[in-house]
N, C-alpha and C. Protein backbone atom coordinates (compact mmCIF):
# COMPACT_ATOMS: atom_id res chain seq x y z
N UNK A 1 -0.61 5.82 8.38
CA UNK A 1 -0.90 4.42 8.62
C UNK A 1 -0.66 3.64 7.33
N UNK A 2 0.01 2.64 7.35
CA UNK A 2 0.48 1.89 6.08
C UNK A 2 -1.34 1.13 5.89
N UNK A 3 -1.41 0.17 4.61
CA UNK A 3 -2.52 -0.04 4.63
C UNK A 3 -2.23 -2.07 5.18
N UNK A 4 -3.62 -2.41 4.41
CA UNK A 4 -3.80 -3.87 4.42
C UNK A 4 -4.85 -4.19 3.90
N UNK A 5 -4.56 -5.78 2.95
CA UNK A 5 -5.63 -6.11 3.06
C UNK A 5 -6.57 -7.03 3.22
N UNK A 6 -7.69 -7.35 3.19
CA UNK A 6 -8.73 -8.23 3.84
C UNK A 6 -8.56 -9.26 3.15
N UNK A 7 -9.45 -10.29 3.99
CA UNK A 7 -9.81 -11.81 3.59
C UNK A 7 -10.44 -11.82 2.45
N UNK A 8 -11.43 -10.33 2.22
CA UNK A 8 -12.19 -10.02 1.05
C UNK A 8 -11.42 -10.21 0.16
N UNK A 9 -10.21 -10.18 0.09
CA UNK A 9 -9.57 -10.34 -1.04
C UNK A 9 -9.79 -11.57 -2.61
N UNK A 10 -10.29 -10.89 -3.74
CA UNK A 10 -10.06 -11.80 -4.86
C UNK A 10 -9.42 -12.35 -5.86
N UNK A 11 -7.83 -12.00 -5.48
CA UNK A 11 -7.03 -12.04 -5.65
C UNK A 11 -6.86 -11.71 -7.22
N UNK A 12 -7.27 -10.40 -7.66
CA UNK A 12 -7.67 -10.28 -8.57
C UNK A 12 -6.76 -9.90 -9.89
N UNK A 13 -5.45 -9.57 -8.85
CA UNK A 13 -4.03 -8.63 -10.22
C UNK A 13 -3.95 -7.19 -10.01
N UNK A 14 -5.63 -6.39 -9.88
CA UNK A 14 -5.31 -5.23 -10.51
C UNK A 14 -4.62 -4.10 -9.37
N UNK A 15 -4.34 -4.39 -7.71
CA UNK A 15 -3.53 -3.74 -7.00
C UNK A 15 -2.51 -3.50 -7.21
N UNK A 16 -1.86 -4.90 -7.65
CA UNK A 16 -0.38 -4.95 -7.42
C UNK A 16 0.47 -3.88 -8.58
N UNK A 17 0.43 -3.87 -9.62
CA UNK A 17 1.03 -3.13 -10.60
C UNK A 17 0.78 -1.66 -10.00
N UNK A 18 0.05 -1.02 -9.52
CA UNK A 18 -0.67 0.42 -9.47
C UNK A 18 0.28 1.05 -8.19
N UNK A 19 1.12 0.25 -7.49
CA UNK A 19 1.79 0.47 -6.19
C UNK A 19 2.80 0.92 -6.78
N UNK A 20 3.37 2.31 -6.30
CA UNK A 20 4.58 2.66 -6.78
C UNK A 20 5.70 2.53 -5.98
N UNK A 21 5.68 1.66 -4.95
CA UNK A 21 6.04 1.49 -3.75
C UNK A 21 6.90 -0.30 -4.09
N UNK A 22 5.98 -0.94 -4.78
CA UNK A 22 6.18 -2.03 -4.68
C UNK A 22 5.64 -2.88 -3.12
N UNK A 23 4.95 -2.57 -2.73
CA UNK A 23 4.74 -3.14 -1.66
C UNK A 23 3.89 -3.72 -1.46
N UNK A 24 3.44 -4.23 -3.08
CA UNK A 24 2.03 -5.37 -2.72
C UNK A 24 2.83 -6.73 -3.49
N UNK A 25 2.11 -7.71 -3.13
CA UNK A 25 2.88 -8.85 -2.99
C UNK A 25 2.05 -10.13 -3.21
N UNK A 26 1.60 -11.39 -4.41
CA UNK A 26 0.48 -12.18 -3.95
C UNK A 26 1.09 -13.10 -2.77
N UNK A 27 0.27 -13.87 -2.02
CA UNK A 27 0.08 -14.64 -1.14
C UNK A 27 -0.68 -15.53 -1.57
N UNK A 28 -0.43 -16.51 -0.79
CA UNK A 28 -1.32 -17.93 -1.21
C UNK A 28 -2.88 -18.04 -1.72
N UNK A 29 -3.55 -17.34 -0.72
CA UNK A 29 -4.80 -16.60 -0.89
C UNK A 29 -5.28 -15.43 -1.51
N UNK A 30 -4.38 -14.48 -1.06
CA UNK A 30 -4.88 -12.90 -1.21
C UNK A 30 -3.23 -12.04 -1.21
N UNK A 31 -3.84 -11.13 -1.62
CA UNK A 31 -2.53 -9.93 -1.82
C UNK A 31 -1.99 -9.67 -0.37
N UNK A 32 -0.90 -9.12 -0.34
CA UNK A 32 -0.67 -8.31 0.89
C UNK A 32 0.09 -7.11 1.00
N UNK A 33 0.30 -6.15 1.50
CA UNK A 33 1.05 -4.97 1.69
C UNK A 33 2.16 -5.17 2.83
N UNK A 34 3.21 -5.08 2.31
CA UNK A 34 4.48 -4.59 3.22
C UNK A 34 4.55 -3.23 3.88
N UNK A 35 3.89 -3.58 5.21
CA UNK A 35 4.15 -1.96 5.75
C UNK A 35 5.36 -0.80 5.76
N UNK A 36 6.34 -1.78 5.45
CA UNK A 36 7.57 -1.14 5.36
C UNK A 36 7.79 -0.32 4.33
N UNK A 37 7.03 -0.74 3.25
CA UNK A 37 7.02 0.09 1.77
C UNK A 37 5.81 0.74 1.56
N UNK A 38 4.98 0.36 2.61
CA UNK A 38 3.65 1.49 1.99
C UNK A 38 3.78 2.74 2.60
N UNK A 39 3.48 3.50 1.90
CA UNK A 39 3.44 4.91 1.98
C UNK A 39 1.77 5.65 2.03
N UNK A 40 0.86 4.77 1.38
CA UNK A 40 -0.63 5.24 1.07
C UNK A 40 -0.23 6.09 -0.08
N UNK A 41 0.94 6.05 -0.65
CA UNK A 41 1.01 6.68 -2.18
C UNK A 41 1.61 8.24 -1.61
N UNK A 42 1.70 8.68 -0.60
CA UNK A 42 2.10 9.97 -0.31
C UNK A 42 3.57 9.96 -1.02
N UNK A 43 3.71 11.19 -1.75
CA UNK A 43 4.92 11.36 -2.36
C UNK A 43 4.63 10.99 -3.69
N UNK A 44 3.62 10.24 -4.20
CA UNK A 44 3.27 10.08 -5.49
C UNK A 44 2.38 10.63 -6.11
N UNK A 45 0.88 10.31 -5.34
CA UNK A 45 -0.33 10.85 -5.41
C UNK A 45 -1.46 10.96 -4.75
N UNK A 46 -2.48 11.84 -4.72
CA UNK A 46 -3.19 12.02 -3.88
C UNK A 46 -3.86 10.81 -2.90
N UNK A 47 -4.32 10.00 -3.42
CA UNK A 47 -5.33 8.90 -2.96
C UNK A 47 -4.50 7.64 -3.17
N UNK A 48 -4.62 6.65 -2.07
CA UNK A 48 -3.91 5.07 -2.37
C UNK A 48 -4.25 4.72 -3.88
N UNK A 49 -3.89 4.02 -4.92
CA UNK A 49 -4.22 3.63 -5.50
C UNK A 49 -4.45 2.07 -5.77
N UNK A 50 -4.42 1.61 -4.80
CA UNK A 50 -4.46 0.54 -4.58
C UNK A 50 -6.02 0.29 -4.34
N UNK A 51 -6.49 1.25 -3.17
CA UNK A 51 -7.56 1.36 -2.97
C UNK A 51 -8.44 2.18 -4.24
N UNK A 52 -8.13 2.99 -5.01
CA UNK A 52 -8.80 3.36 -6.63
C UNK A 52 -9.12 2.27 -7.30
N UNK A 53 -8.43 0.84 -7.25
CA UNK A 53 -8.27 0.21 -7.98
C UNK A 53 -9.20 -1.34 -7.72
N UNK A 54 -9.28 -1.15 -6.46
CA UNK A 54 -9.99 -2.54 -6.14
C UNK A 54 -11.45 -2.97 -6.01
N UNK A 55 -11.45 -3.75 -6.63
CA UNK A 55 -13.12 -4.09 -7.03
C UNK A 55 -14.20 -4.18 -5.65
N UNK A 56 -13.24 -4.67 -4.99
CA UNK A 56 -14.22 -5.38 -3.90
C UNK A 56 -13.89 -4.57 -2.57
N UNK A 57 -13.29 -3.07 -2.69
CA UNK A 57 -12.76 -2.30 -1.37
C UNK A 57 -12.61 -3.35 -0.45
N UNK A 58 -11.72 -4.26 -0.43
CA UNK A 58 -10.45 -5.22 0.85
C UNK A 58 -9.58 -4.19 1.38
N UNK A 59 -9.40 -3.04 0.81
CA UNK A 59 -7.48 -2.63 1.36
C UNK A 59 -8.43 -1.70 2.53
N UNK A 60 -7.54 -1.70 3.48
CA UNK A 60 -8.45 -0.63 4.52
C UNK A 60 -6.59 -0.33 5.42
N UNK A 61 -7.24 0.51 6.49
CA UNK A 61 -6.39 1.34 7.02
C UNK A 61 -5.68 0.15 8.27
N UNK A 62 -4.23 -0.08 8.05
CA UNK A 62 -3.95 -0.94 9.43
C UNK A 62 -3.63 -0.54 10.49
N UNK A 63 -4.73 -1.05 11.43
CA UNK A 63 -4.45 -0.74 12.58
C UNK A 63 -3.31 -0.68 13.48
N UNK A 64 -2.32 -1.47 12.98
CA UNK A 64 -0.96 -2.28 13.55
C UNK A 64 -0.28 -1.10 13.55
N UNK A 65 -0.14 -0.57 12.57
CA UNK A 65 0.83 0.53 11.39
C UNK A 65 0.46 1.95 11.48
N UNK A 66 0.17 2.70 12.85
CA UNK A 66 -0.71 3.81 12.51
C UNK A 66 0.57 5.07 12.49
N UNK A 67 0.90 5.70 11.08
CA UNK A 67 1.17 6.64 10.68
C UNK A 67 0.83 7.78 10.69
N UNK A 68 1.41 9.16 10.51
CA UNK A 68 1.17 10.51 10.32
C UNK A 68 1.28 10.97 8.95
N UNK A 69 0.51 11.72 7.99
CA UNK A 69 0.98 12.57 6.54
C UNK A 69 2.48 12.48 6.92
N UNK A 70 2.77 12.82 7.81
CA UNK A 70 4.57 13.47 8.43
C UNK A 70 5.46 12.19 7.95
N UNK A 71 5.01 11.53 8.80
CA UNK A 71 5.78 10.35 8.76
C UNK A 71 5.57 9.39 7.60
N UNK A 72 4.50 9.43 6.86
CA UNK A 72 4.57 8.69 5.72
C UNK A 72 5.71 8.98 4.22
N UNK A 73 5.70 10.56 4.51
CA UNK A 73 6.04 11.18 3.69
C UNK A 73 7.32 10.89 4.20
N UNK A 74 8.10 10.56 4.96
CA UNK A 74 9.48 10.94 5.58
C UNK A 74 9.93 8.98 5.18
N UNK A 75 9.29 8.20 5.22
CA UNK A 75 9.08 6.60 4.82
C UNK A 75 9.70 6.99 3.36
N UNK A 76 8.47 7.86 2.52
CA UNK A 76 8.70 8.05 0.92
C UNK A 76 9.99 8.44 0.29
N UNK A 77 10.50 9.36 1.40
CA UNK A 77 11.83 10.43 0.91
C UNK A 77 12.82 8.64 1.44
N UNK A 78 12.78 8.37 2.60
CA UNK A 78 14.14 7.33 2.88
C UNK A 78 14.02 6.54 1.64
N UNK A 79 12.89 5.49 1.25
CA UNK A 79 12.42 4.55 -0.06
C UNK A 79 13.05 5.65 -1.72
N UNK A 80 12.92 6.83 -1.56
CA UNK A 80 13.18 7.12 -3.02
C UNK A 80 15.02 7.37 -2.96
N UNK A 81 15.73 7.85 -1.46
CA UNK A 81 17.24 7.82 -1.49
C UNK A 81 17.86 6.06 -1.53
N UNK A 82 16.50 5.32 -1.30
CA UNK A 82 17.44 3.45 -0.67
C UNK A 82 17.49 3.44 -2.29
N UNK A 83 16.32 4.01 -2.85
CA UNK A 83 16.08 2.95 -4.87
C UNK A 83 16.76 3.92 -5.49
N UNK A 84 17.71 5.47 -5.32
CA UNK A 84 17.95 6.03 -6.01
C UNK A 84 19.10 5.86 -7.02
């Protein structure tokens, strides 16, 4: 499942750099995640770091976007042959 995140958002900086994905992004209000590029960090490291990183736990699991380990990982391998 790619992630997302909330209204909670405080638009605070410290997500966006930590994505190795590139797939966080500010918005007018609040950050956002490109499902297309999130991976939940699979292929990089254990735990989102996005979610390690956020003060106010906003990023949660999207419902829209529901993924497999399988398939996230198979997202990671296409994203590391598109940037290679």
């Amino acid at each position: 499942m790619a992630l997302m995140i909330t209204e909670e958002c405080i638009n605070c900086d410290v997500c966006e750099p930590e994505c190795p994905n590139g797939a966080l992004s500010a918005s007018e209000d609040i950050y956002v995640i490109d499902p297309a590029q999130c991976t939940e960090c699979v292929g990089h490291f254990d735990t989102p770091q996005c979610i390690e990183v956020c003060p106010v736990e906003c990023i949660v699991q999207d419902p829209k976007h529901v993924e497999s380990k399988d398939e996230l990982h198979a997202k990671f391998e296409k994203l590391l042959a598109v940037n290679a």
